[in-house]
PDB file of N, CA and C in Angstrom:
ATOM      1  N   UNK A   1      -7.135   1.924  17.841  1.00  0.00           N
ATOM      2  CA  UNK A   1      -7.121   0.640  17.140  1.00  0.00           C
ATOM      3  C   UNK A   1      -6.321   0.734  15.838  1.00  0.00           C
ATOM      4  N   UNK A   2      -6.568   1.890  14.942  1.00  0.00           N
ATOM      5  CA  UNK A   2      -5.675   2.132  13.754  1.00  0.00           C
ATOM      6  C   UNK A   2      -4.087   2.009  13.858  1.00  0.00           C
ATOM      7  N   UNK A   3      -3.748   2.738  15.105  1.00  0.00           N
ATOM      8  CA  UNK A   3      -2.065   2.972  15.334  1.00  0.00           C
ATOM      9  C   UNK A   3      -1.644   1.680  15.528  1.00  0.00           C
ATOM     10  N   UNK A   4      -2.613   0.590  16.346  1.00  0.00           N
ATOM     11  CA  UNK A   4      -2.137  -0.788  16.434  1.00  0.00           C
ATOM     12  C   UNK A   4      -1.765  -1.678  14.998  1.00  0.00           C
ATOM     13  N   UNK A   5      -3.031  -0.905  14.517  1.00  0.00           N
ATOM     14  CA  UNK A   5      -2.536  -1.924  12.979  1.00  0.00           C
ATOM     15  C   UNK A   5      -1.581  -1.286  12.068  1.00  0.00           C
ATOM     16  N   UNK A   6      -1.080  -0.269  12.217  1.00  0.00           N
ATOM     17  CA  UNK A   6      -0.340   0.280  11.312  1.00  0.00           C
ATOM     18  C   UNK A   6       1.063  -0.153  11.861  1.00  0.00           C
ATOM     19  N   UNK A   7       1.381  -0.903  12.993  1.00  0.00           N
ATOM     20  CA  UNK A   7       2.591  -1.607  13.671  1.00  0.00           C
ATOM     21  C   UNK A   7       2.528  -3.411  12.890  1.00  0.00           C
ATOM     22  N   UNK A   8       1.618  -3.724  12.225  1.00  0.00           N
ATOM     23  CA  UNK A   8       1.937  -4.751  11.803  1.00  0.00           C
ATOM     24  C   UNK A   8       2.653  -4.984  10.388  1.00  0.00           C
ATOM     25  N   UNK A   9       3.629  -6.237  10.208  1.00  0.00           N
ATOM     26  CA  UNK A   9       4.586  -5.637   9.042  1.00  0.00           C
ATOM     27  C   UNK A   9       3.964  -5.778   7.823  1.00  0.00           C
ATOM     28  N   UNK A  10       3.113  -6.836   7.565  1.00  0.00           N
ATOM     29  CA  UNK A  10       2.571  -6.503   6.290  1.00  0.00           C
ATOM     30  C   UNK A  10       0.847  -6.584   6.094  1.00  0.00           C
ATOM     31  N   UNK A  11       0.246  -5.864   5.168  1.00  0.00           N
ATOM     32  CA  UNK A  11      -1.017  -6.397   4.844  1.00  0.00           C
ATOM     33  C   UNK A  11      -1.168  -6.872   3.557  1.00  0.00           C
ATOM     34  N   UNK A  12      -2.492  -6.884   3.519  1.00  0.00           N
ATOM     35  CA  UNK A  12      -2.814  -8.251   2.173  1.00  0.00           C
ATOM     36  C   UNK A  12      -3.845  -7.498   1.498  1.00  0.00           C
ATOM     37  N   UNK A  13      -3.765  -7.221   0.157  1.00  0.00           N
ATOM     38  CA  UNK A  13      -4.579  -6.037  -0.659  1.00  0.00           C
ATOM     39  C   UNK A  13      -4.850  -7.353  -1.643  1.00  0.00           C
ATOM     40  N   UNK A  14      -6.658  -7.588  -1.695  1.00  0.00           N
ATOM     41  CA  UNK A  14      -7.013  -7.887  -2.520  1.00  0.00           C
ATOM     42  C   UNK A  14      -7.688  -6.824  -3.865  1.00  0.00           C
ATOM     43  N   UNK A  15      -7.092  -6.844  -4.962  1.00  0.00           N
ATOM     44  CA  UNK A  15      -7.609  -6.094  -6.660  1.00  0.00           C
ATOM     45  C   UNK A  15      -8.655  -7.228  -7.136  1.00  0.00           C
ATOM     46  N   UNK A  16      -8.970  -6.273  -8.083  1.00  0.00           N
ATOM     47  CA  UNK A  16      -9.585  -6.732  -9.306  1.00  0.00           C
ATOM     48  C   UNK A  16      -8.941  -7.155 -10.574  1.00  0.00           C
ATOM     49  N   UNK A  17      -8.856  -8.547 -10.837  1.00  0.00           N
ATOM     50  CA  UNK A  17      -7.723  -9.017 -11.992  1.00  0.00           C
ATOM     51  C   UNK A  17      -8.300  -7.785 -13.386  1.00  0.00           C
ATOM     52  N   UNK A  18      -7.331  -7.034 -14.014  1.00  0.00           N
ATOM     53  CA  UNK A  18      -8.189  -5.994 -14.933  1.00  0.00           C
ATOM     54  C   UNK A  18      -7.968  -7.163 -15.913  1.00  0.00           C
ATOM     55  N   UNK A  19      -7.999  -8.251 -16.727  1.00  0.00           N
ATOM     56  CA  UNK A  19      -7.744  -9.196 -17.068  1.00  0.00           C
ATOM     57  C   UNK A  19      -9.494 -10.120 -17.056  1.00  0.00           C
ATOM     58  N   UNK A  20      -8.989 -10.486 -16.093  1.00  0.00           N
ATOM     59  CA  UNK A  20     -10.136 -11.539 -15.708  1.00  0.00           C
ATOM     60  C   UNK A  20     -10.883 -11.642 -14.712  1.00  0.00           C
ATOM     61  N   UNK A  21     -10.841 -10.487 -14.099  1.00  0.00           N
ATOM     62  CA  UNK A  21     -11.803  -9.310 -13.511  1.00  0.00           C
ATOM     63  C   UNK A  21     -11.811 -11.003 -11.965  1.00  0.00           C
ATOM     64  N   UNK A  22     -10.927 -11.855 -11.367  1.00  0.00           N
ATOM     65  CA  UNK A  22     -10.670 -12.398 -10.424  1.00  0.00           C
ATOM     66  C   UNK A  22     -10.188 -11.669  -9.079  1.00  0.00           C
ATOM     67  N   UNK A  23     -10.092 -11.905  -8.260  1.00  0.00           N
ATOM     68  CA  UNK A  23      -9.889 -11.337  -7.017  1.00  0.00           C
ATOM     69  C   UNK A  23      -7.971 -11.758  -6.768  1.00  0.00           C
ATOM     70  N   UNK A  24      -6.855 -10.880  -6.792  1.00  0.00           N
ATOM     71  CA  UNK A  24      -5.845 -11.273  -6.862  1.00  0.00           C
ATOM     72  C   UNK A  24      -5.147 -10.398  -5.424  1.00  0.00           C
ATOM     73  N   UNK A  25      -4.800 -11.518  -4.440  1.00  0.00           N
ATOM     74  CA  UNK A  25      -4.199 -10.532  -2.924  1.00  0.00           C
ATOM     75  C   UNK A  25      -2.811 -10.729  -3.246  1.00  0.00           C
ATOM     76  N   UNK A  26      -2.043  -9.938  -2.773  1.00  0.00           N
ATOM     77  CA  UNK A  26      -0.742  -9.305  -2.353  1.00  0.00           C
ATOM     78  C   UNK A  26      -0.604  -9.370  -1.067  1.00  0.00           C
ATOM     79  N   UNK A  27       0.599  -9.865  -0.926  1.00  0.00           N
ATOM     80  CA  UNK A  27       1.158  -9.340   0.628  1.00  0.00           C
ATOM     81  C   UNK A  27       2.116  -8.577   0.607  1.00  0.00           C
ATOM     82  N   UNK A  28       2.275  -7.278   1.494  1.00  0.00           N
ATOM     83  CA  UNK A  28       2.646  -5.932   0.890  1.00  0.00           C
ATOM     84  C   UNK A  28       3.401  -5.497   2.396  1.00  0.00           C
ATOM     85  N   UNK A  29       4.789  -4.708   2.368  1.00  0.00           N
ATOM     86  CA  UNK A  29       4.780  -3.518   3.162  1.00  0.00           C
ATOM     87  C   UNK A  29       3.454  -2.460   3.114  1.00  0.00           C
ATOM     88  N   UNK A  30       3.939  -2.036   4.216  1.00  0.00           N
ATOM     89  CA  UNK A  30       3.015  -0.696   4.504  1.00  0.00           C
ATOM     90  C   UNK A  30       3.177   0.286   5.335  1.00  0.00           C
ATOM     91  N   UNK A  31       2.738   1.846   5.117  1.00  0.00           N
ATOM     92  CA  UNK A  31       2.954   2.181   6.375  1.00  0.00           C
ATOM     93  C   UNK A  31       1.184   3.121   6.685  1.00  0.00           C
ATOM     94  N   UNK A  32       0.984   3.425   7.267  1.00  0.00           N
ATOM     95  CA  UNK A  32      -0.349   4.175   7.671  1.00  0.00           C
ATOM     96  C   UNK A  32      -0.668   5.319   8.123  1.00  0.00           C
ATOM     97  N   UNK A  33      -0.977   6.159   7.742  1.00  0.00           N
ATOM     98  CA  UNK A  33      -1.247   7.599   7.943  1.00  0.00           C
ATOM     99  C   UNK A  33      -2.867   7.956   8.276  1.00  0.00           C
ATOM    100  N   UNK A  34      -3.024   7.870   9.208  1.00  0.00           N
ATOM    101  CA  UNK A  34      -4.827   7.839   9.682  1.00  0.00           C
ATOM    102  C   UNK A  34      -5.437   6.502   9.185  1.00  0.00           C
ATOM    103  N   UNK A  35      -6.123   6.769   8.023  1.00  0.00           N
ATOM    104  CA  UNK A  35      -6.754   5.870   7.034  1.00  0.00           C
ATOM    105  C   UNK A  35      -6.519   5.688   6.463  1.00  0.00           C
ATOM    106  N   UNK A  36      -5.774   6.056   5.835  1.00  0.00           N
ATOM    107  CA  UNK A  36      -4.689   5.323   4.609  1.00  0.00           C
ATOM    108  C   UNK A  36      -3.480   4.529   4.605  1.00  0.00           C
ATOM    109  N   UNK A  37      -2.986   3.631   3.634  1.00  0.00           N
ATOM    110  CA  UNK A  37      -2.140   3.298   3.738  1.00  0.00           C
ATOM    111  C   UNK A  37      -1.291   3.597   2.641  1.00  0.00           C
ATOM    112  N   UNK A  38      -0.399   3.412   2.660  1.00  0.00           N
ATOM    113  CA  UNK A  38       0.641   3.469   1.469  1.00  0.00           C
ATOM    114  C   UNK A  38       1.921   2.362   1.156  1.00  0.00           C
ATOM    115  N   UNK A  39       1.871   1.907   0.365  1.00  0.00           N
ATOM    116  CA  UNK A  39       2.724   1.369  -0.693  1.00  0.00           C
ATOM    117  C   UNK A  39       3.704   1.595  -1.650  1.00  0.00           C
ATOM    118  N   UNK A  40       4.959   0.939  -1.544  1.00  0.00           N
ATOM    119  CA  UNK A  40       5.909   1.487  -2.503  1.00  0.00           C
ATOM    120  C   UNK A  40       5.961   0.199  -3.642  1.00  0.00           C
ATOM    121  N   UNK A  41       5.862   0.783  -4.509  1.00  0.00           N
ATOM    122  CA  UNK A  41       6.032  -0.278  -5.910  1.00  0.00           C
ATOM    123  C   UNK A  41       7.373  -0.254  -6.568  1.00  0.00           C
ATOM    124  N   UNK A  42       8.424  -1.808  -6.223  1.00  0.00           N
ATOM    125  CA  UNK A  42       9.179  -0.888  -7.198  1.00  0.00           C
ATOM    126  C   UNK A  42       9.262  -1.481  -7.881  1.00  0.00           C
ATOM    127  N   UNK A  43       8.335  -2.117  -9.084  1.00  0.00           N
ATOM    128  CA  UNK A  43       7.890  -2.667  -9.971  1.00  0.00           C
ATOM    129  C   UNK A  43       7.226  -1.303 -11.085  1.00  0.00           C
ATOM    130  N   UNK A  44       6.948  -0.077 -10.651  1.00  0.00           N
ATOM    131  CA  UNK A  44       5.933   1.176 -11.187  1.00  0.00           C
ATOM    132  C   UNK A  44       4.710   0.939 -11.344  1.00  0.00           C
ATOM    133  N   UNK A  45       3.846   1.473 -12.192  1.00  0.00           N
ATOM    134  CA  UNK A  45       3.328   0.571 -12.817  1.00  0.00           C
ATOM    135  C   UNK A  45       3.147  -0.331 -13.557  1.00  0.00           C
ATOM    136  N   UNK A  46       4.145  -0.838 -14.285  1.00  0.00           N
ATOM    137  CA  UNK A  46       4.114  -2.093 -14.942  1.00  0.00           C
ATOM    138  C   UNK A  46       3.704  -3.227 -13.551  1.00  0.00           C
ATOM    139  N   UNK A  47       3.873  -3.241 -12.150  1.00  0.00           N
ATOM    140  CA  UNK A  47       3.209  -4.323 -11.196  1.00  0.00           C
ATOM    141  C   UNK A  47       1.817  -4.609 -11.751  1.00  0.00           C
ATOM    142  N   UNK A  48       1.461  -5.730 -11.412  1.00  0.00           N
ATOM    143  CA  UNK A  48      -0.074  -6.396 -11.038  1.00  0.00           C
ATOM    144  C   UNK A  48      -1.023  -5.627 -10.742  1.00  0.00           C
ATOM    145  N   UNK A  49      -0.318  -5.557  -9.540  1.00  0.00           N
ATOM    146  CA  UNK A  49      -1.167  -5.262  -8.629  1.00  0.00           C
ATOM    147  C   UNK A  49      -1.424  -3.938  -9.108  1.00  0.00           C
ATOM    148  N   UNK A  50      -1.011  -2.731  -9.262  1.00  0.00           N
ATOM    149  CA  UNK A  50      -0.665  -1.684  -9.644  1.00  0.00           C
ATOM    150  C   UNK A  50      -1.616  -1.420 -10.724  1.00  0.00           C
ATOM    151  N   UNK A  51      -1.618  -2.417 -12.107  1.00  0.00           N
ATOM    152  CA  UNK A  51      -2.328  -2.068 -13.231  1.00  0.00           C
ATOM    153  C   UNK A  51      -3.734  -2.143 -12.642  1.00  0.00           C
ATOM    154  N   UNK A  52      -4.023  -3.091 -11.669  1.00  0.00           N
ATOM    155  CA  UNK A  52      -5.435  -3.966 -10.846  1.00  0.00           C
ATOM    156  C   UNK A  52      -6.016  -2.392 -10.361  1.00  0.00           C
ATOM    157  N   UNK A  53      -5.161  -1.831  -9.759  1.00  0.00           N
ATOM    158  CA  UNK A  53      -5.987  -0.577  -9.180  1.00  0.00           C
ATOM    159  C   UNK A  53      -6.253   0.575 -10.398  1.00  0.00           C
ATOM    160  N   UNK A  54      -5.290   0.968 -11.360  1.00  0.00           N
ATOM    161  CA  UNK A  54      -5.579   1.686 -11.994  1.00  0.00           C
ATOM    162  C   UNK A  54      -6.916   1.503 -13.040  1.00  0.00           C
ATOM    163  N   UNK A  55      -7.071  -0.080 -13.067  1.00  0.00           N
ATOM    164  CA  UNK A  55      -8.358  -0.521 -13.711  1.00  0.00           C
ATOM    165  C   UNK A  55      -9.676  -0.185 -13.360  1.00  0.00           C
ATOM    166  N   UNK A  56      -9.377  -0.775 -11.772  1.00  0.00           N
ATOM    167  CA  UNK A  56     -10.522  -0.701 -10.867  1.00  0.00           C
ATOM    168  C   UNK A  56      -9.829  -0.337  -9.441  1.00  0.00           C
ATOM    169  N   UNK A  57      -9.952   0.734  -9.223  1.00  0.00           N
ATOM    170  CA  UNK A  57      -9.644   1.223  -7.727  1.00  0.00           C
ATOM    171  C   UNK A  57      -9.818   0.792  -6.157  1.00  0.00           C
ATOM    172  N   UNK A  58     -10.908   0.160  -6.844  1.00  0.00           N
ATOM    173  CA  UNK A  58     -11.929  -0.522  -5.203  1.00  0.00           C
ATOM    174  C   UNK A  58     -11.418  -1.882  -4.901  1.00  0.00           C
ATOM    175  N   UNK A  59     -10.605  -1.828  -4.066  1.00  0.00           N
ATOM    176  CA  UNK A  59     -10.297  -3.212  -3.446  1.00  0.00           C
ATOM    177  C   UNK A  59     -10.662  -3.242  -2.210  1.00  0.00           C
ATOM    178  N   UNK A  60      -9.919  -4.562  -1.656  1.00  0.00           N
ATOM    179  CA  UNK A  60     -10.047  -4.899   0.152  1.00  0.00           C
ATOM    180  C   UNK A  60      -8.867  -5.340   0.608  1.00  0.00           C
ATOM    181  N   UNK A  61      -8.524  -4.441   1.849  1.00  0.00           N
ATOM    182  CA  UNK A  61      -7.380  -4.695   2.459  1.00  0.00           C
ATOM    183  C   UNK A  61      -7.578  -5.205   3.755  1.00  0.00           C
ATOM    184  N   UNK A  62      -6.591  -6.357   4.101  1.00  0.00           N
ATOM    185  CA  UNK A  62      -6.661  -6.717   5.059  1.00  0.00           C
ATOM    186  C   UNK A  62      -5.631  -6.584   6.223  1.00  0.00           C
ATOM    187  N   UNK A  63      -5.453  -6.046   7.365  1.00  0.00           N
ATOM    188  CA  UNK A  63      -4.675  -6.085   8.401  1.00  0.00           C
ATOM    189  C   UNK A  63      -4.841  -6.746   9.552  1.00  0.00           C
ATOM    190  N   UNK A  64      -3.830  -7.824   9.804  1.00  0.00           N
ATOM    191  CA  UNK A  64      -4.032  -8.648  11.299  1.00  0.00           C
ATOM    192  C   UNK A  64      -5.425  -9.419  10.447  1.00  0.00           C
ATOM    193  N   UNK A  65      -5.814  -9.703  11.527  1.00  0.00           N
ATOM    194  CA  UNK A  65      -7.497 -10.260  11.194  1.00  0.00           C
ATOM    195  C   UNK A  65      -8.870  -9.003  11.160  1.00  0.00           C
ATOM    196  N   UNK A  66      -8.633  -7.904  10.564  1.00  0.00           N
ATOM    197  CA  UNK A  66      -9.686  -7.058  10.104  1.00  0.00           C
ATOM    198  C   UNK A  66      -9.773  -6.467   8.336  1.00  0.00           C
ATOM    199  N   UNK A  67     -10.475  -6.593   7.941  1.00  0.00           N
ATOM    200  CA  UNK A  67     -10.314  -5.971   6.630  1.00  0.00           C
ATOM    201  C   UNK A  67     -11.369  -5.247   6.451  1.00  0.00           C
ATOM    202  N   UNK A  68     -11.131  -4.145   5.477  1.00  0.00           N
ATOM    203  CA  UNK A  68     -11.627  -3.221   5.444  1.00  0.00           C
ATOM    204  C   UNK A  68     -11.725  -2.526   3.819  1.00  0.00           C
ATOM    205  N   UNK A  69     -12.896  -2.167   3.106  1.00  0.00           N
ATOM    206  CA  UNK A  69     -13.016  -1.834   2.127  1.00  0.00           C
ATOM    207  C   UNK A  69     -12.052  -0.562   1.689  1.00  0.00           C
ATOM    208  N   UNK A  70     -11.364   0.034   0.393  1.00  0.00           N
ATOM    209  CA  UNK A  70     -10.913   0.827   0.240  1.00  0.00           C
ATOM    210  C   UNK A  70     -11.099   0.950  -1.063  1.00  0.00           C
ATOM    211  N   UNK A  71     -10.399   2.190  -1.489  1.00  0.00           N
ATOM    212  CA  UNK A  71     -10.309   2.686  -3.008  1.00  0.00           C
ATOM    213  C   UNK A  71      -8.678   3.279  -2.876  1.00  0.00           C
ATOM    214  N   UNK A  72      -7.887   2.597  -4.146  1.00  0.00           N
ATOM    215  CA  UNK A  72      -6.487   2.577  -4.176  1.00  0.00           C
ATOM    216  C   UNK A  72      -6.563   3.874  -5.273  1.00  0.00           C
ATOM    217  N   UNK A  73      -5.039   4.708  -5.425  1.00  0.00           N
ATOM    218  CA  UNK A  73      -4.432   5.784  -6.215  1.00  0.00           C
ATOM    219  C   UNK A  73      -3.251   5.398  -6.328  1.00  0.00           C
ATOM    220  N   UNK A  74      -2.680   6.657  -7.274  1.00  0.00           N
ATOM    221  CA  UNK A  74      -1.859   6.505  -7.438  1.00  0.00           C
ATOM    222  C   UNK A  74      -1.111   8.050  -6.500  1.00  0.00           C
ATOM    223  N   UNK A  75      -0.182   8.290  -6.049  1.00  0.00           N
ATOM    224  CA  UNK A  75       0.238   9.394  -5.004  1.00  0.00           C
ATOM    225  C   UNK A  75       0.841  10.031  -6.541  1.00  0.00           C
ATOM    226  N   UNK A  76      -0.693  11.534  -6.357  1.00  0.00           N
ATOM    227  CA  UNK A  76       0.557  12.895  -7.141  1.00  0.00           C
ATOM    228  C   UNK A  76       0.871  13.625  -6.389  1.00  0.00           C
ATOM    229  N   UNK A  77       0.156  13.834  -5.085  1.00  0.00           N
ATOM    230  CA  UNK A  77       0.377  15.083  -4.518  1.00  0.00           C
ATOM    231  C   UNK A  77       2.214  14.898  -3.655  1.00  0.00           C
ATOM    232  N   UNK A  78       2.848  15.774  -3.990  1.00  0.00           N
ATOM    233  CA  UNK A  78       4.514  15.968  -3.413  1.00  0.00           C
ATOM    234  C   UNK A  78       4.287  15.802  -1.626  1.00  0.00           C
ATOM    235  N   UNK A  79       3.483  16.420  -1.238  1.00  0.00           N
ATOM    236  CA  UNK A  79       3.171  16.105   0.168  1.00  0.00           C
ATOM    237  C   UNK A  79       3.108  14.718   0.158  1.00  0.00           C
ATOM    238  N   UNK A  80       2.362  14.182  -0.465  1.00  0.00           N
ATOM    239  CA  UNK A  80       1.668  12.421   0.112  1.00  0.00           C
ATOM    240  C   UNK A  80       3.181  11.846  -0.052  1.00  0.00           C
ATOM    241  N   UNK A  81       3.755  12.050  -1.124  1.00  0.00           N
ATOM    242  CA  UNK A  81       4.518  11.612  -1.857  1.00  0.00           C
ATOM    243  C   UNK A  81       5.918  10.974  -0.914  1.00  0.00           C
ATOM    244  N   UNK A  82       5.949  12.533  -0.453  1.00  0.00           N
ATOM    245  CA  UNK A  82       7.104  12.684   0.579  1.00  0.00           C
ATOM    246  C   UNK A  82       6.819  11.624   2.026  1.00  0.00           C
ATOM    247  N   UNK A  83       5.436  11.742   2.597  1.00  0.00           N
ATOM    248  CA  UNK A  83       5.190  10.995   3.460  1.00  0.00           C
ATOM    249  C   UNK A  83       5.152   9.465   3.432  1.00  0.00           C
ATOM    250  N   UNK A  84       4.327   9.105   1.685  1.00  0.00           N
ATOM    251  CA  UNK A  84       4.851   7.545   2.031  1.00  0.00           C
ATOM    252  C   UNK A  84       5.776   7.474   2.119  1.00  0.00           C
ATOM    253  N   UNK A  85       6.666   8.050   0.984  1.00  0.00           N
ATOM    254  CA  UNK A  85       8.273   7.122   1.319  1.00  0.00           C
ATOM    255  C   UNK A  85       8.711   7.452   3.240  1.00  0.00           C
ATOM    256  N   UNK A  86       8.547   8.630   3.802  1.00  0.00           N
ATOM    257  CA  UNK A  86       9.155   8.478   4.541  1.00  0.00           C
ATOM    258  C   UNK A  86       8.674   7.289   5.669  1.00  0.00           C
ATOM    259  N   UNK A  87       7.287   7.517   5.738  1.00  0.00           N
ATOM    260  CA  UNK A  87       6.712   6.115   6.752  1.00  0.00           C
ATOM    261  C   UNK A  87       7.074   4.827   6.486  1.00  0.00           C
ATOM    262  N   UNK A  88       7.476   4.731   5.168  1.00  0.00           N
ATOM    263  CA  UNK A  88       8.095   2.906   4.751  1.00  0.00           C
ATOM    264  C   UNK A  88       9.496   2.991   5.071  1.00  0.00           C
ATOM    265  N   UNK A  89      10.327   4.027   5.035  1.00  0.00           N
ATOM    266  CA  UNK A  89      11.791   3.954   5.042  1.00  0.00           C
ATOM    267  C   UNK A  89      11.663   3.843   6.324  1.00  0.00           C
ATOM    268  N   UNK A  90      11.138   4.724   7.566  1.00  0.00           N
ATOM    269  CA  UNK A  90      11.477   4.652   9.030  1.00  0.00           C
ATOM    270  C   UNK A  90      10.876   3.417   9.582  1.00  0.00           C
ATOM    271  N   UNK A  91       9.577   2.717   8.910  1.00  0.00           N
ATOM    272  CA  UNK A  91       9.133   1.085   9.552  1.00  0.00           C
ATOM    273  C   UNK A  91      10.038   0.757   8.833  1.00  0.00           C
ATOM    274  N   UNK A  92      10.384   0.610   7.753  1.00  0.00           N
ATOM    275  CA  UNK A  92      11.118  -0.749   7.387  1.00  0.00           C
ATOM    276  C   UNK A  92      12.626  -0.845   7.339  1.00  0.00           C
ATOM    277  N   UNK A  93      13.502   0.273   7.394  1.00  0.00           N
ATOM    278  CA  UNK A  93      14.602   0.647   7.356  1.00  0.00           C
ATOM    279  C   UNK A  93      15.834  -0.367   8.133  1.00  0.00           C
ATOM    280  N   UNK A  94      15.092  -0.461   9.373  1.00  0.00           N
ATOM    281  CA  UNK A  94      15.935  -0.597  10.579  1.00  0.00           C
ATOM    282  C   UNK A  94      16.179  -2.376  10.851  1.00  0.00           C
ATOM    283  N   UNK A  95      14.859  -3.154   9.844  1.00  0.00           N
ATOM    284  CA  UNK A  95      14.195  -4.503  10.118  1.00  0.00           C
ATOM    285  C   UNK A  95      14.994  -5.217   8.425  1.00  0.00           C
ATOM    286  N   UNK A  96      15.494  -4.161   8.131  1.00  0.00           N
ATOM    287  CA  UNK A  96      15.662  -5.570   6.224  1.00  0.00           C
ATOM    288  C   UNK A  96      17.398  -5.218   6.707  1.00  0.00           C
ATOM    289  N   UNK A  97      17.864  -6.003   6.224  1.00  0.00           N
ATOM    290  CA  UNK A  97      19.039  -5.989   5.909  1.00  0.00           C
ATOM    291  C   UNK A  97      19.803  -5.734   4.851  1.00  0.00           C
ATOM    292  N   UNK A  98      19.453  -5.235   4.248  1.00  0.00           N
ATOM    293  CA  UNK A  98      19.547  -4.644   2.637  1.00  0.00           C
ATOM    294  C   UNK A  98      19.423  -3.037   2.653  1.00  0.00           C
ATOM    295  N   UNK A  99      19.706  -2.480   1.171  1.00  0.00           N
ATOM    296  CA  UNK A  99      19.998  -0.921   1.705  1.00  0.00           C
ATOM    297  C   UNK A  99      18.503  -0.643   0.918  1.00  0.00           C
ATOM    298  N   UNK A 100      17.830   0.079   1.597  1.00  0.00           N
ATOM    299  CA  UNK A 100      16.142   0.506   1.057  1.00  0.00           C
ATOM    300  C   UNK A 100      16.161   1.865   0.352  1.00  0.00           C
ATOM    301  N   UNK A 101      17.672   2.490   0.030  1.00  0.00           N
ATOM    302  CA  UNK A 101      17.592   3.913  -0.341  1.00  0.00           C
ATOM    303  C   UNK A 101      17.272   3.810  -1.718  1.00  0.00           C
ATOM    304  N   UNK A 102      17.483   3.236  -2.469  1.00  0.00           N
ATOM    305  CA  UNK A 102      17.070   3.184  -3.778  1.00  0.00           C
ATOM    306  C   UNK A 102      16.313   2.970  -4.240  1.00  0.00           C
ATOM    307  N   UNK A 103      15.087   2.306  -3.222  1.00  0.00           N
ATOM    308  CA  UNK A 103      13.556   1.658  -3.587  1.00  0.00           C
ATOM    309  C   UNK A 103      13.108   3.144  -3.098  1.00  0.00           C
ATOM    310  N   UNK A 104      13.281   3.533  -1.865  1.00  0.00           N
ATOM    311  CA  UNK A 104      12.968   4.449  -1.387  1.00  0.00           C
ATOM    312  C   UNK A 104      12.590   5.990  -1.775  1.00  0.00           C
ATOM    313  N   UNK A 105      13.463   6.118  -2.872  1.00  0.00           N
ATOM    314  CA  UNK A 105      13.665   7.182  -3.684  1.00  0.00           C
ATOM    315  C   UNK A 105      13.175   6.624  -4.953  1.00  0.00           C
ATOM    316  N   UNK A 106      12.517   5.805  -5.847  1.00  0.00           N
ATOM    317  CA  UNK A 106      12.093   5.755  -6.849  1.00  0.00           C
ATOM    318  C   UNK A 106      11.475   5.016  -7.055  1.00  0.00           C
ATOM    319  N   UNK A 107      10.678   4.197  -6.055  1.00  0.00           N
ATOM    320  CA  UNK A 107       9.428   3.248  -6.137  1.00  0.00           C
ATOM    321  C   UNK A 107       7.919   4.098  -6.524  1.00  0.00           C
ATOM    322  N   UNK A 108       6.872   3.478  -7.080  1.00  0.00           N
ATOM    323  CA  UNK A 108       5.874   4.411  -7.396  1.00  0.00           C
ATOM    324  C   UNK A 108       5.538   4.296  -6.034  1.00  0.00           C
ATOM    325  N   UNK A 109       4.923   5.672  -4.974  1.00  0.00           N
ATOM    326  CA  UNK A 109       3.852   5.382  -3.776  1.00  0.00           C
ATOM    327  C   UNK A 109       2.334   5.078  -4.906  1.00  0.00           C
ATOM    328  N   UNK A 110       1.948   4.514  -3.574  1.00  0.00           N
ATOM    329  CA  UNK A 110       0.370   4.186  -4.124  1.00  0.00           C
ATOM    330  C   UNK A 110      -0.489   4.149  -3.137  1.00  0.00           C
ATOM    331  N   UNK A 111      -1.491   4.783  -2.689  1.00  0.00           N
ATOM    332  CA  UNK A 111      -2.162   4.840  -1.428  1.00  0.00           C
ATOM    333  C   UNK A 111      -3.482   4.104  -1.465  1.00  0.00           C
ATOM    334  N   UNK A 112      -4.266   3.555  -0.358  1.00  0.00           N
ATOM    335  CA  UNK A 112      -5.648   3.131  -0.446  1.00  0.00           C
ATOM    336  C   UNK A 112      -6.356   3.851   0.808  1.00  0.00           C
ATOM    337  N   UNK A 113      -7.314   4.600   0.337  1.00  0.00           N
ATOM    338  CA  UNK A 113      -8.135   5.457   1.589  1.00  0.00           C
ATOM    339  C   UNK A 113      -9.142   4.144   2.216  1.00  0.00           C
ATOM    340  N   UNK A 114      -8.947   4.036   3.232  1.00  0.00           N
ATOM    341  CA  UNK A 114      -9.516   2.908   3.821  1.00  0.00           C
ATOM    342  C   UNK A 114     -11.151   3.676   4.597  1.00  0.00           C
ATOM    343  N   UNK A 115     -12.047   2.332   4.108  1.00  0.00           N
ATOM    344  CA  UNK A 115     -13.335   2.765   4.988  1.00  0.00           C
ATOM    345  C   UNK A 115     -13.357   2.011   6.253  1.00  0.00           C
ATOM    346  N   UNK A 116     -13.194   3.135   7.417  1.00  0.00           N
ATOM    347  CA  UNK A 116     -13.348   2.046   8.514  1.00  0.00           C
ATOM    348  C   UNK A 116     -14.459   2.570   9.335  1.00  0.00           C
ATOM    349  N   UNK A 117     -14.542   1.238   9.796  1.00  0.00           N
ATOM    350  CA  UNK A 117     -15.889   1.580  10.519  1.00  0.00           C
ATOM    351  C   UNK A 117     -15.737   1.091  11.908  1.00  0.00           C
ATOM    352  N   UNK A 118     -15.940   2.010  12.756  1.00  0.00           N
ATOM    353  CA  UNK A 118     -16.342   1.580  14.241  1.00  0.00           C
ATOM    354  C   UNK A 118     -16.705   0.002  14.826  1.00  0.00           C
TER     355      UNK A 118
END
C-alpha cells in the first residue's frame, strides 16, 4: 500500500502556524522511502512551512485520500541527505520541464517519519 502512495505526485502536509499556532497545509513534491517522506525546500529555512516544523515537528500528512500522523526534521544525516535529493530528482526529473539540477543540489531536504497504521 506504501509503494502505491509514494507514486502519487504530490501530498498535502498540514504544520502548526509557529505564529498563531493555526493549522497551515502545503501541497508539496515528494518522494518516499518506507515511512518517510522527503521534501526539498528551496525556499531553506526561511519557508513556512519549514519554520512550522522546526517550531513544532508534529504534523499531518496527507496522501491520495489517507493521512497519516507524523513528526517532520530537518535531514543531517549525508546518507538521508543523498537519498532525498535523489528520490525527488528521479520522480520528478523526467515530468517538469524545467532543469531541477539546481534545486536539486541546494534545496534544504526535510523528512517526516510517518505513523502508519495497518
Amino acid at each position: 500500500m506504501e509503494q502505491s502512495l509514494g507514486g502519487e505526485s504530490f501530498c498535502y502536509i498540514t504544520t502548526t502556524g509557529r505564529v498563531t499556532g493555526r493549522p497551515h497545509e502545503i501541497e508539496i513534491w515528494f518522494g518516499m522511502n518506507g515511512s518517510t517522506i522527503y521534501m526539498l525546500s528551496g525556499g531553506g529555512e526561511r519557508s513556512d512551512w519549514v519554520r512550522n516544523i522546526l517550531k513544532t515537528p508534529a504534523v499531518t500528512v496527507r496522501i491520495d485520500r489517507r493521512e497519516f500522523p507524523g513528526t517532520g526534521r530537518i535531514v543531517a544525516d549525508a546518507a538521508d541527505d543523498a537519498l532525498a535529493r535523489r528520490l525527488l530528482l528521479e520522480k520528478y526529473s523526467s515530468t517538469y520541464d524545467g532543469d531541477l539540477t539546481g534545486w536539486g543540489r541546494t534545496a534544504l531536504p526535510v523528512a517526516i517519519d510517518l505513523r502508519i497504521t495497518r
